[in-house]
Protein backbone atom coordinates (compact mmCIF):
# COMPACT_ATOMS: atom_id res chain seq x y z
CA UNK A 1 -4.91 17.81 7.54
CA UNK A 2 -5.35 17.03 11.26
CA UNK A 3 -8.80 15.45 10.33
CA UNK A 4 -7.61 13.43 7.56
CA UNK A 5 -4.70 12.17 10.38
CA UNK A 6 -7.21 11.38 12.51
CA UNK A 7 -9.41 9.19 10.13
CA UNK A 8 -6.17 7.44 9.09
CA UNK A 9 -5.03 6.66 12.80
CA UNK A 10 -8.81 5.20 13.18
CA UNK A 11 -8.12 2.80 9.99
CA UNK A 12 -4.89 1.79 11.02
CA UNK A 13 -6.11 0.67 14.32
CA UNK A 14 -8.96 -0.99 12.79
CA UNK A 15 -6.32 -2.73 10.19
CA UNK A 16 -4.44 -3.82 13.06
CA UNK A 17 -7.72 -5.43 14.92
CA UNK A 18 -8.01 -7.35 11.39
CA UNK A 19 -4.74 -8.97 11.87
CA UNK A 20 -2.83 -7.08 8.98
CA UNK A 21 -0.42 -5.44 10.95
CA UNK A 22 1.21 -7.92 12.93
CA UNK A 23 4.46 -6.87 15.43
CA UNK A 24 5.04 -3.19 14.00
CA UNK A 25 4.59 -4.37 10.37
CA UNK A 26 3.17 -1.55 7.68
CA UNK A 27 3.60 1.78 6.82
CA UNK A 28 1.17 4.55 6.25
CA UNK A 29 1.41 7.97 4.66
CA UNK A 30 -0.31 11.45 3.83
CA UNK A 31 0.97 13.60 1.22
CA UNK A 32 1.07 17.06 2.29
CA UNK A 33 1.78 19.60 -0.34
CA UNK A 34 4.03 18.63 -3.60
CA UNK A 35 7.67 18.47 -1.29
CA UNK A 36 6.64 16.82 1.81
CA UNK A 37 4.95 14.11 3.23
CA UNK A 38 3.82 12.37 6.75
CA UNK A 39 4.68 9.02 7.47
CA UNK A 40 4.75 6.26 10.29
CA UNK A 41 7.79 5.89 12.14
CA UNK A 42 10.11 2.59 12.26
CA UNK A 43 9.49 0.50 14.53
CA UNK A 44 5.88 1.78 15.73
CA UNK A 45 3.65 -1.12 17.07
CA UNK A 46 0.70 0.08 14.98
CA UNK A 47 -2.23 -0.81 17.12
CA UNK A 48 -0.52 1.99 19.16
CA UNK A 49 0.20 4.21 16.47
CA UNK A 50 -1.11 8.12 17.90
CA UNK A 51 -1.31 11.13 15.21
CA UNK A 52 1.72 12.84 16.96
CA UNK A 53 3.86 9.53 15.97
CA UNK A 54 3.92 10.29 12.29
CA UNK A 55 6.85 12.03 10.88
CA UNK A 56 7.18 14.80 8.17
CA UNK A 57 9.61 14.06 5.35
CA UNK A 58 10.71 15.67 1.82
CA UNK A 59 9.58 13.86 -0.76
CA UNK A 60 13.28 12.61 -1.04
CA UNK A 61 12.72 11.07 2.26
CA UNK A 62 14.76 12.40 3.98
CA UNK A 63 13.04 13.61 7.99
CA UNK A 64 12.19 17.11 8.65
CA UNK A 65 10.57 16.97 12.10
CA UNK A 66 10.36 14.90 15.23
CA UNK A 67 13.25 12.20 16.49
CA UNK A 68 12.06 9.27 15.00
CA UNK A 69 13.12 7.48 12.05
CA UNK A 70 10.73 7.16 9.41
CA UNK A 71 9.54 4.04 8.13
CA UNK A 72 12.46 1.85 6.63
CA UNK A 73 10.48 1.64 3.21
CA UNK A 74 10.09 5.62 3.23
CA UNK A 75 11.89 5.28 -0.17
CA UNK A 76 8.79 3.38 -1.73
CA UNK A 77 5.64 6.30 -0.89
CA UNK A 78 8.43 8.42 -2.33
CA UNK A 79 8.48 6.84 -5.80
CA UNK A 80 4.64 6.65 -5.34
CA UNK A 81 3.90 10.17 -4.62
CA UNK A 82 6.69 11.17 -7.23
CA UNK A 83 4.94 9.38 -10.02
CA UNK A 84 1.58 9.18 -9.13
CA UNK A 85 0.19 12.56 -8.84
CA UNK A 86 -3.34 12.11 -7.25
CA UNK A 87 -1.82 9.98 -4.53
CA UNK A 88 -2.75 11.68 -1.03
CA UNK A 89 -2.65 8.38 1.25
CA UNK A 90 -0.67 5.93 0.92
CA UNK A 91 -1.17 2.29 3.05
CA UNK A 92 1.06 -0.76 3.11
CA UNK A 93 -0.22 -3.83 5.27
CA UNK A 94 0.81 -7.61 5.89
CA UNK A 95 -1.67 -9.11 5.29
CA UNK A 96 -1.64 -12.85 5.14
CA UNK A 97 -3.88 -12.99 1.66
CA UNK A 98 -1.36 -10.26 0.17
CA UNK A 99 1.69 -12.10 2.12
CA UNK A 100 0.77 -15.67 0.59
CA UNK A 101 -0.80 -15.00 -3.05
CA UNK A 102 2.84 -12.84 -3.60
CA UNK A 103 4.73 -15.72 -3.05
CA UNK A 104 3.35 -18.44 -5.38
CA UNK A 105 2.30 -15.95 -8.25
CA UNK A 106 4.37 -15.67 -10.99
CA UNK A 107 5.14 -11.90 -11.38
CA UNK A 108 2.04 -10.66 -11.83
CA UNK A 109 -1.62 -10.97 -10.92
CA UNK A 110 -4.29 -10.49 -13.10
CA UNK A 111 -7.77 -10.00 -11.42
CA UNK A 112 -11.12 -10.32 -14.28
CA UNK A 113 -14.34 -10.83 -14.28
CA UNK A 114 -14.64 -9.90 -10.57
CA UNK A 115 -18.01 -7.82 -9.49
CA UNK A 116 -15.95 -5.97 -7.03
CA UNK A 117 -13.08 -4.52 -9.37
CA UNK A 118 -15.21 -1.72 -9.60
CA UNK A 119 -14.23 -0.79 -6.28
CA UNK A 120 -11.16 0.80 -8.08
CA UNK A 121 -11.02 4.10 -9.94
CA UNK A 122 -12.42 4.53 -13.44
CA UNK A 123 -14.10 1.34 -13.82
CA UNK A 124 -17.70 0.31 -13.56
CA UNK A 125 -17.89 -3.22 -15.16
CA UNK A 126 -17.06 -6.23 -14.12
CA UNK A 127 -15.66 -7.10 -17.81
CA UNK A 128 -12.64 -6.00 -17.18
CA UNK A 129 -9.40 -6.83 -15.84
CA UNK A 130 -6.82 -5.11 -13.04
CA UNK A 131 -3.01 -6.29 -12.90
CA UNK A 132 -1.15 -6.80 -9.62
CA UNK A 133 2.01 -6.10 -10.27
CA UNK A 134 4.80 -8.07 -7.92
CA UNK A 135 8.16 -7.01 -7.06
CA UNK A 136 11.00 -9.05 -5.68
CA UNK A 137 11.20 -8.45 -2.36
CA UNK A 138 14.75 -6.52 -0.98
CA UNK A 139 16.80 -4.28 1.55
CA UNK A 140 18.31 -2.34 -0.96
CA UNK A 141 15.28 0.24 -1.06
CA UNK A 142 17.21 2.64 -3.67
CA UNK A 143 16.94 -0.10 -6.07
CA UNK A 144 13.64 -1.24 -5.18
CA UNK A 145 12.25 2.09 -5.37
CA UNK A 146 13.64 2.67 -8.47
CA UNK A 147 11.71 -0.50 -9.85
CA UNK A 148 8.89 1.01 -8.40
CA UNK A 149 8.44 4.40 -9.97
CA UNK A 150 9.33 2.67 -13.49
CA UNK A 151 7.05 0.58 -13.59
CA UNK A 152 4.36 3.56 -12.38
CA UNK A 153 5.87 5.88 -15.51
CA UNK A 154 4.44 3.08 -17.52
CA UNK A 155 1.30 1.83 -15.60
CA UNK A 156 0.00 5.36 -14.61
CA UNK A 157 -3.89 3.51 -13.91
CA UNK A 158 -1.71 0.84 -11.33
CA UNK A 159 -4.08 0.60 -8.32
CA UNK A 160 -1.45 -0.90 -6.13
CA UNK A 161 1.55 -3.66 -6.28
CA UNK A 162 3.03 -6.73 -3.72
CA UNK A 163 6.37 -7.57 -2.47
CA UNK A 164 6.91 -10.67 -2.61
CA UNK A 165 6.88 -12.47 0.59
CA UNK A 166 6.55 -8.74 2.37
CA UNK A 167 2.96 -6.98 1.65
CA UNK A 168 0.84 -5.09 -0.12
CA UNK A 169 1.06 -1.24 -0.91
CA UNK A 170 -1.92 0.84 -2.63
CA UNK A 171 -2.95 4.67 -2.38
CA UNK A 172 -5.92 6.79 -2.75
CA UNK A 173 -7.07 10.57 -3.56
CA UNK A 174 -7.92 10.27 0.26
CA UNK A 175 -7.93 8.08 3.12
CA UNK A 176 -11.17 6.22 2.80
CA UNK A 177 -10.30 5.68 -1.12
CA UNK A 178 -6.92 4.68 -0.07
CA UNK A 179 -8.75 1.81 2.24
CA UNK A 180 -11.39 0.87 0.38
CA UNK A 181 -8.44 -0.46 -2.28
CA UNK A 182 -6.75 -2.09 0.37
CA UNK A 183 -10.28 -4.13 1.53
CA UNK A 184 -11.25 -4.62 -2.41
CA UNK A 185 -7.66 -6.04 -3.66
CA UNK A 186 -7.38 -8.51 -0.28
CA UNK A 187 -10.75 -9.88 -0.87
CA UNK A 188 -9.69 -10.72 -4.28
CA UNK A 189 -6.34 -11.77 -3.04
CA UNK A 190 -8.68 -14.25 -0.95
CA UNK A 191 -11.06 -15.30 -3.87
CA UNK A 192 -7.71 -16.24 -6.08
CA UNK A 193 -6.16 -17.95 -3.28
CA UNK A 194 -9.47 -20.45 -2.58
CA UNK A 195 -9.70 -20.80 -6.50
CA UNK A 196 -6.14 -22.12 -6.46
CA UNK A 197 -6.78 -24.46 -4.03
CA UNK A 198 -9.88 -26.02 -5.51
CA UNK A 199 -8.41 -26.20 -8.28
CA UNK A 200 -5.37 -27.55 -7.38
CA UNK A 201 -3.15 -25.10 -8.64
């Protein structure tokens, strides 16, 4: 595990230098065995963010070590890792492609005919087509969370979703799976947003 920490502390500073964590935005989890998980605390500037920072919780979310509070979305990588078995890392940015195409999409994005959906898991042609899924942005994390893992009970292939006007969560069997989602989906994210606007849409 401590190597896996390590590699995501090095991607989370290098998400940070990209401008996708801005103030102490994001969260960012590893799974560690089928009760408990490490997580980023509240709070954390993370282009400081250090491998003792993280947090272990049960996967009801509730903290087990250290005197932090966990991340105030802890709820959400728990109705991830509850539904989605193969999920080991979990990453949630800002990023302003993910920020902006959530709020003037209607619900949902649909992403076809792009070269670099193969960059997700299980599909190697371009004739094909990925849904974004986006969820109304809210405090009340119970709820939301609840939204969350019903719509992964139903989507089981989902390679990530939006809040609106928040971010953009996605996960991975590891940590460089886990990022290579996150760089795939916000070039997309970009690709939609320029077609919109030469298009006029």
């Amino acid at each position: 595990m401590s190597e896996d920490l390590k590699q995501l502390v090095e991607v989370i500073k290098e998400l940070y230098l990209r401008g996708w964590l801005p103030a102490t935005s994001g969260n960012f989890s590893l799974r560690l065995d089928d009760s408990s998980f490490l997580i980023t605390p509240s709070g954390k500037h993370k282009g400081k963010i250090k491998e003792e920072d993280f947090l272990v919780v049960d996967i009801s979310g509730n903290p087990k070590s250290g005197e932090s509070k966990p991340s105030a979305e802890t709820l959400l990588p728990v109705a991830i890792y509850s539904t989605v078995p193969s999920a080991f890392c979990i990453m949630h940015v800002h990023s302003p492609n993910a920020t902006v195409i959530s709020r003037i999409a209607k619900g949902v994005i649909n992403l076809d005919g792009y070269e670099l959906l193969k960059a997700f898991d299980g599909i190697d042609t371009h004739d094909t087509k990925v849904s974004i899924p986006i969820f109304e942005n809210s405090q009340d994390m119970p709820t939301l969370a609840r939204e969350v893992e019903s719509y992964l009970k139903t989507h089981p292939q989902s390679v990530g979703f939006l809040l609106r006007s928040h971010g953009v969560y996605v996960w991975g069997r590891h940590v460089i799976e886990a990022f290579v989602k996150l760089e795939a989906l916000e070039f997309l994210f970009e690709c939609e947003l320029k077609l919109a606007i030469i298009s006029g849409k």
